[in-house]
C-alpha atoms as a PDB file:
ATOM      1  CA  UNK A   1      65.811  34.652  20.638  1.00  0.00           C
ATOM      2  CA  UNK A   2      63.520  35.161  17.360  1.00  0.00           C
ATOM      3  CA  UNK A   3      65.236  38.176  16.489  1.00  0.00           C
ATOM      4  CA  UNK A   4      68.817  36.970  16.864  1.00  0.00           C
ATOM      5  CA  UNK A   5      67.104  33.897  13.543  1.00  0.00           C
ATOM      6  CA  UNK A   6      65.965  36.921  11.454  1.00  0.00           C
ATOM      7  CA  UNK A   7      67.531  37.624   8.045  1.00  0.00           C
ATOM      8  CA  UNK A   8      66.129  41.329   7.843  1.00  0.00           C
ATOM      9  CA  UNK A   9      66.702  43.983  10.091  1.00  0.00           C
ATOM     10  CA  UNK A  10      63.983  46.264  10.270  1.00  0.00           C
ATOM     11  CA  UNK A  11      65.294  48.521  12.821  1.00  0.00           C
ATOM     12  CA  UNK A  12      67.440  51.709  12.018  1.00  0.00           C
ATOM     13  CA  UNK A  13      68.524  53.679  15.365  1.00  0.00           C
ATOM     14  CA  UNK A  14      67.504  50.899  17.758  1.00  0.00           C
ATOM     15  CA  UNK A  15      68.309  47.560  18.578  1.00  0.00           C
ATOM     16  CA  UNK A  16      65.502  45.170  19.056  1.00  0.00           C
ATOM     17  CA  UNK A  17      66.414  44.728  22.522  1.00  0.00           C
ATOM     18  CA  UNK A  18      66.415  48.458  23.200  1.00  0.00           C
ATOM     19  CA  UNK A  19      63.674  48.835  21.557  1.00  0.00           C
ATOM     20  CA  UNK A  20      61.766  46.096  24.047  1.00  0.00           C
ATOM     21  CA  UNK A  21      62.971  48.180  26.873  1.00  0.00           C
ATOM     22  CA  UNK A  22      61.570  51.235  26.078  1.00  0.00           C
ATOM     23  CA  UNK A  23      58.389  49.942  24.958  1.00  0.00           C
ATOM     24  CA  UNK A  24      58.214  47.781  28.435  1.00  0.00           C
ATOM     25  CA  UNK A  25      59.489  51.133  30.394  1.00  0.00           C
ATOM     26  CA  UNK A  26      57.226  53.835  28.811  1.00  0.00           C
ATOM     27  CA  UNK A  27      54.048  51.857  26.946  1.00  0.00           C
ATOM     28  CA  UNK A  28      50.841  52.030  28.951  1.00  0.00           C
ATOM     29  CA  UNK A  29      49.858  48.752  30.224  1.00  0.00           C
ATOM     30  CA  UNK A  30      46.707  48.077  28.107  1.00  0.00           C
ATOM     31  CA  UNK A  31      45.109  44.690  27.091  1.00  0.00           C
ATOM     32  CA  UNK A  32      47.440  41.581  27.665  1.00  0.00           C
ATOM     33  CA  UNK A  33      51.249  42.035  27.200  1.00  0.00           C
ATOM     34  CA  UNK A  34      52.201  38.650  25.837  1.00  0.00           C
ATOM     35  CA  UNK A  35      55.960  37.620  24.713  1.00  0.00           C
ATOM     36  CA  UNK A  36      55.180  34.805  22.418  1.00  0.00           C
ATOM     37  CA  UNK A  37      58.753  34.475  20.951  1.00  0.00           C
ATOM     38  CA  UNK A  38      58.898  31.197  22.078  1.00  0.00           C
ATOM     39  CA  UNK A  39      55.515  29.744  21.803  1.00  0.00           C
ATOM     40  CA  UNK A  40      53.129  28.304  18.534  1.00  0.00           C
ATOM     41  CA  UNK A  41      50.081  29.413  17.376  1.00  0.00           C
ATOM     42  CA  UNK A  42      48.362  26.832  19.798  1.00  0.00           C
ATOM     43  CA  UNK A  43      50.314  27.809  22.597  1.00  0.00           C
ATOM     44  CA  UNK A  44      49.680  31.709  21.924  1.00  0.00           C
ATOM     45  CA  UNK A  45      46.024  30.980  21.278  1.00  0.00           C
ATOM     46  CA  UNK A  46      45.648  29.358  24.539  1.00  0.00           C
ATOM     47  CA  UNK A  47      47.423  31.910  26.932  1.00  0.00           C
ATOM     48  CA  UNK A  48      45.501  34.562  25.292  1.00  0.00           C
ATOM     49  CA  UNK A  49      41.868  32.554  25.925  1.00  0.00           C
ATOM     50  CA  UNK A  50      43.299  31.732  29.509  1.00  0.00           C
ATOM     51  CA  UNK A  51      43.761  35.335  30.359  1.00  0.00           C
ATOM     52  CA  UNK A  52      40.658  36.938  28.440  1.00  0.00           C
ATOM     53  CA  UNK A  53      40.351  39.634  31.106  1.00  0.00           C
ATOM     54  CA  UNK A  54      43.731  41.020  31.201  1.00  0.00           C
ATOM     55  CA  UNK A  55      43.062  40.611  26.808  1.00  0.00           C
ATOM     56  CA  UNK A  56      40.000  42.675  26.861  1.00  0.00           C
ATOM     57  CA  UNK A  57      40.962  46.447  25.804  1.00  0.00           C
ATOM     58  CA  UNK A  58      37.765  49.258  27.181  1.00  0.00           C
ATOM     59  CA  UNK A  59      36.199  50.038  24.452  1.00  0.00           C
ATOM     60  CA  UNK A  60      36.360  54.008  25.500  1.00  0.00           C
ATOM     61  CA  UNK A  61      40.239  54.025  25.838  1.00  0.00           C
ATOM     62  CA  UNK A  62      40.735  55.639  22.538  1.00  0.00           C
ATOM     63  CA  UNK A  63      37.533  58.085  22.178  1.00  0.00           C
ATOM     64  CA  UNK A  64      39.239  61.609  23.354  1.00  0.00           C
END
């Protein structure tokens, strides 16, 4: 796991991995939800461009 390499630790009350679970659990399902903890820049680039529907955010989402 990425965060398990990382010298800094940029969290103060959670863990990373609790942190994961409540932004999975209570984060609206917007755009594309992508882990790419294990995958390159090419690799990232082309799951993104493979799923550009599920990537595309409405543009009225945020106007209140």
């Amino acid at each position: 796991m990425r965060e398990a390499r990382r010298h800094e630790r940029g969290y103060n009350q959670f863990l990373a991995k609790q942190l994961d679970e409540i932004l999975r659990k209570e984060t609206p399902r917007v755009g594309l939800w992508l882990d790419s903890s294990e995958l390159n820049v090419d690799e990232t680039v082309e799951q993104i461009t493979a799923d550009l529907d599920k990537a595309e955010v409405p543009g009225n989402l945020w106007k209140e």
